[in-house]
N, C-alpha and C. Protein backbone atom coordinates (compact mmCIF):
# COMPACT_ATOMS: atom_id res chain seq x y z
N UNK A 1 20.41 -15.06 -29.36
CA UNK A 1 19.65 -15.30 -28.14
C UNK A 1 19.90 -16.71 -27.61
N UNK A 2 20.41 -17.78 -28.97
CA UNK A 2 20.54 -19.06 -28.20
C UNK A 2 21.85 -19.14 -26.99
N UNK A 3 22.26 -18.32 -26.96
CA UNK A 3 23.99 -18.31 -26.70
C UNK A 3 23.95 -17.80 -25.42
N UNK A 4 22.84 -17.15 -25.20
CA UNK A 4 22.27 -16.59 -23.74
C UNK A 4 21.79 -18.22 -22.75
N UNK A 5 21.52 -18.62 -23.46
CA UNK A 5 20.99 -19.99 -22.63
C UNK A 5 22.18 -21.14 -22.13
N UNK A 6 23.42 -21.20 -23.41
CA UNK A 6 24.74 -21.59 -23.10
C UNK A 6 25.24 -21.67 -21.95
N UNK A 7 24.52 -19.82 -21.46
CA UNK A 7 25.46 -19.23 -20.39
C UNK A 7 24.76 -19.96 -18.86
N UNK A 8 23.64 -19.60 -19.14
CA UNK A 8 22.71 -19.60 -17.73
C UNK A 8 21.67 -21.00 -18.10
N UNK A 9 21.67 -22.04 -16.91
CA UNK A 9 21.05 -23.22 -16.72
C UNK A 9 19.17 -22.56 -17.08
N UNK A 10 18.30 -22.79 -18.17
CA UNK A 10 16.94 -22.47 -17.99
C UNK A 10 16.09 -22.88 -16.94
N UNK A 11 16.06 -23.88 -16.74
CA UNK A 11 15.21 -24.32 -15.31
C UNK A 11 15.55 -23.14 -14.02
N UNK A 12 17.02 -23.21 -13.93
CA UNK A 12 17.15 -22.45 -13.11
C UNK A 12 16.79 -20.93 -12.54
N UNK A 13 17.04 -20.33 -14.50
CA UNK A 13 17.06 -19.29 -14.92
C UNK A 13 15.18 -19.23 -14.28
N UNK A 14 14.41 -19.91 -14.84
CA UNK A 14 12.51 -19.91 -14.68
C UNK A 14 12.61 -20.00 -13.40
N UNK A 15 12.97 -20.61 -12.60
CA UNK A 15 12.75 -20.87 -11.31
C UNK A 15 12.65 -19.97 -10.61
N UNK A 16 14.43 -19.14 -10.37
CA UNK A 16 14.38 -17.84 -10.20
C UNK A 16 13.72 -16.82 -10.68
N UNK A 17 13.02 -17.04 -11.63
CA UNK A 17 12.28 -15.51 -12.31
C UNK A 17 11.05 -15.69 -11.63
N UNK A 18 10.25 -16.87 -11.57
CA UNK A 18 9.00 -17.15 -10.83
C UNK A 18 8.82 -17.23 -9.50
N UNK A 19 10.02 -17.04 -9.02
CA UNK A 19 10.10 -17.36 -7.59
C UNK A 19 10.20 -15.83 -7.05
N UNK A 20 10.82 -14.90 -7.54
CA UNK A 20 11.30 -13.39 -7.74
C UNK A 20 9.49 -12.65 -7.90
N UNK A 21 9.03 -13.07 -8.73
CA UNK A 21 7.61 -12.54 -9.47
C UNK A 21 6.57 -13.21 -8.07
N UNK A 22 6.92 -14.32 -7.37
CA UNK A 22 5.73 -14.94 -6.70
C UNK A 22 6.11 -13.79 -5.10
N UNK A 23 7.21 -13.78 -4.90
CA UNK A 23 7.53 -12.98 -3.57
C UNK A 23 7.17 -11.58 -4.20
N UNK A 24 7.30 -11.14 -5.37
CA UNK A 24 7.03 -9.71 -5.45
C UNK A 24 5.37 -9.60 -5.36
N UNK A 25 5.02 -10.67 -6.10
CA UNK A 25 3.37 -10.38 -5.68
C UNK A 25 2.88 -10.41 -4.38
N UNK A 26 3.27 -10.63 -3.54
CA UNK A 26 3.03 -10.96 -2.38
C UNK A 26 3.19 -10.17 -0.97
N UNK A 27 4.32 -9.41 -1.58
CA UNK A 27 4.67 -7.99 -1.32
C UNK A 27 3.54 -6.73 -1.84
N UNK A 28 3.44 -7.11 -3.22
CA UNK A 28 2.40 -5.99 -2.90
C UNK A 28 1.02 -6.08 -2.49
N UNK A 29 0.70 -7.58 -2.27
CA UNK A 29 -0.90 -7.75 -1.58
C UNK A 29 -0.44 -7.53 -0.48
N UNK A 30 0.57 -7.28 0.25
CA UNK A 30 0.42 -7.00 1.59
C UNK A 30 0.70 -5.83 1.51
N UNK A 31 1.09 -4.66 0.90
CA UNK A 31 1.38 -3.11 1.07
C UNK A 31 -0.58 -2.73 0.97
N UNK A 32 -1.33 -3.31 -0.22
CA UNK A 32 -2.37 -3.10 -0.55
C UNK A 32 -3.36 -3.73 0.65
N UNK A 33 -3.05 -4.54 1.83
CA UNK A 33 -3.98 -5.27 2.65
C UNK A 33 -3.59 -3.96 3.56
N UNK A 34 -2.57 -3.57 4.09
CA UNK A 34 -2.43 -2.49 4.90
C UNK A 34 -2.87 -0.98 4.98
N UNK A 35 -3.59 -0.95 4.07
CA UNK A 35 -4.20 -0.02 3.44
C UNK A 35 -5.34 0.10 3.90
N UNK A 36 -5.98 1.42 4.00
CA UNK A 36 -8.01 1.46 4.21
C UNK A 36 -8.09 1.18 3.10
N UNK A 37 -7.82 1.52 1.94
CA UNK A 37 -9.29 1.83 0.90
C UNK A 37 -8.96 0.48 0.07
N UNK A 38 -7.65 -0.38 0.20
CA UNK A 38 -7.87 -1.63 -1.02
C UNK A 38 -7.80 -3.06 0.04
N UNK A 39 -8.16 -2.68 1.33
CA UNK A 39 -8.06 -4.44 2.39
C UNK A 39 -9.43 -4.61 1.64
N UNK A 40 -9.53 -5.80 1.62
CA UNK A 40 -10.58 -6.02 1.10
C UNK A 40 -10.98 -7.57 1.39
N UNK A 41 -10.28 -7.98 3.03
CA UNK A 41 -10.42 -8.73 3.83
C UNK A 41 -11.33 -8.58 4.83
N UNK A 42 -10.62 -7.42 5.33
CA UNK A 42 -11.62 -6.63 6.72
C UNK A 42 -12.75 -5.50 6.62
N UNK A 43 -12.29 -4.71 5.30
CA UNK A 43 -13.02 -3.69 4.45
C UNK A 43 -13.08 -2.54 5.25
N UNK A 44 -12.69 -1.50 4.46
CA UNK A 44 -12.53 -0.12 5.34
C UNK A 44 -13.38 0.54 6.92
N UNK A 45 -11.82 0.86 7.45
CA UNK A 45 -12.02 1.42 8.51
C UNK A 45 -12.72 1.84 8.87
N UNK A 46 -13.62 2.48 10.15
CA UNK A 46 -14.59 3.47 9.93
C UNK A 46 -13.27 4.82 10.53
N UNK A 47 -13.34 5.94 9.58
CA UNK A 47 -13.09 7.03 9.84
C UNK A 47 -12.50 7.52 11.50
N UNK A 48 -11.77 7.91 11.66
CA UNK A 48 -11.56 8.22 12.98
C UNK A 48 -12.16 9.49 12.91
N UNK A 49 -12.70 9.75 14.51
CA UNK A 49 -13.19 11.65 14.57
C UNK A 49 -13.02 11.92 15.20
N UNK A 50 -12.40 13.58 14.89
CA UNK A 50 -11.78 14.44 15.50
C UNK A 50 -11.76 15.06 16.78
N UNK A 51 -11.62 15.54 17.26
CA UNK A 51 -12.55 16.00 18.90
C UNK A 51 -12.21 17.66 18.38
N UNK A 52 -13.52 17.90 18.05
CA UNK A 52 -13.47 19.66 18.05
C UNK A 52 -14.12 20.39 19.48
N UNK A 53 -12.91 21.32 19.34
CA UNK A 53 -13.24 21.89 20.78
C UNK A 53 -13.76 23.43 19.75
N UNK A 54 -14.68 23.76 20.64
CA UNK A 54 -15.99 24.59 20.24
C UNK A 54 -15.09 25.98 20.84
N UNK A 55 -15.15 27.50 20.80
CA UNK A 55 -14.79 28.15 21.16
C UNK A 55 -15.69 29.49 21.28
N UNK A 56 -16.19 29.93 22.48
CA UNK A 56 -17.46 30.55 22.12
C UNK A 56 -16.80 32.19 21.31
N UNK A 57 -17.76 32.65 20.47
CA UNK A 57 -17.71 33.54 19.68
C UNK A 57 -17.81 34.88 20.77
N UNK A 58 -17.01 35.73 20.14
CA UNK A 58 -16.62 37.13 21.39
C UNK A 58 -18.15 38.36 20.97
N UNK A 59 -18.81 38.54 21.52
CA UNK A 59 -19.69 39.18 21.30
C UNK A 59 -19.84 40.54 20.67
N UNK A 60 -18.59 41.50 21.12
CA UNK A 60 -18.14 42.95 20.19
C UNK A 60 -17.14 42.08 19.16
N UNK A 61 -17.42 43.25 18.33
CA UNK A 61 -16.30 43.07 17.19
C UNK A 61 -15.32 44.33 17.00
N UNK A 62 -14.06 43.55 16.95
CA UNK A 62 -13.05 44.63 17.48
C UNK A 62 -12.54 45.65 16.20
N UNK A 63 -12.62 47.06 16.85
CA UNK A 63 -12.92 47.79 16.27
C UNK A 63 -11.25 49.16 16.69
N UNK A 64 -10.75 49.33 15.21
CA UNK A 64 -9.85 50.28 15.29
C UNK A 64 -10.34 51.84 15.53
C-alpha cells in the first residue's frame, strides 16, 4: 500500500477526494431541495387540485 503513495502526490490525492465528496454532497442537497416531500427550506407544497368535471348520471339503465 506504501508504493501506492510513490505513485500519486497525497495532498493532492485528499484534495481531490474531498473536493469530489464536497460537490457530490451538494448535488444531492439540491436533487433533495427540488423535491416536495424532503425541501425542508420552503416545506411542502400544498397539493395541486384537480378540476373534476361532474357528469350527470343517465336516469334508465340500459337494458339488453
Amino acid at each position: 500500500m506504501w508504493r501506492l503513495w510513490l505513485l500519486f502526490d497525497p495532498r493532492r490525492a485528499l484534495i481531490g477526494l474531498f473536493t469530489f465528496l464536497f460537490v457530490l454532497a451538494l448535488v444531492i442537497h439540491f436533487i433533495l431541495l427540488s423535491t416536495n416531500r424532503f425541501n425542508w427550506l420552503e416545506g411542502p407544497r400544498p397539493a395541486a387540485t384537480a378540476a373534476v368535471i361532474s357528469v350527470p348520471a343517465s336516469g334508465t339503465a340500459s337494458t339488453q
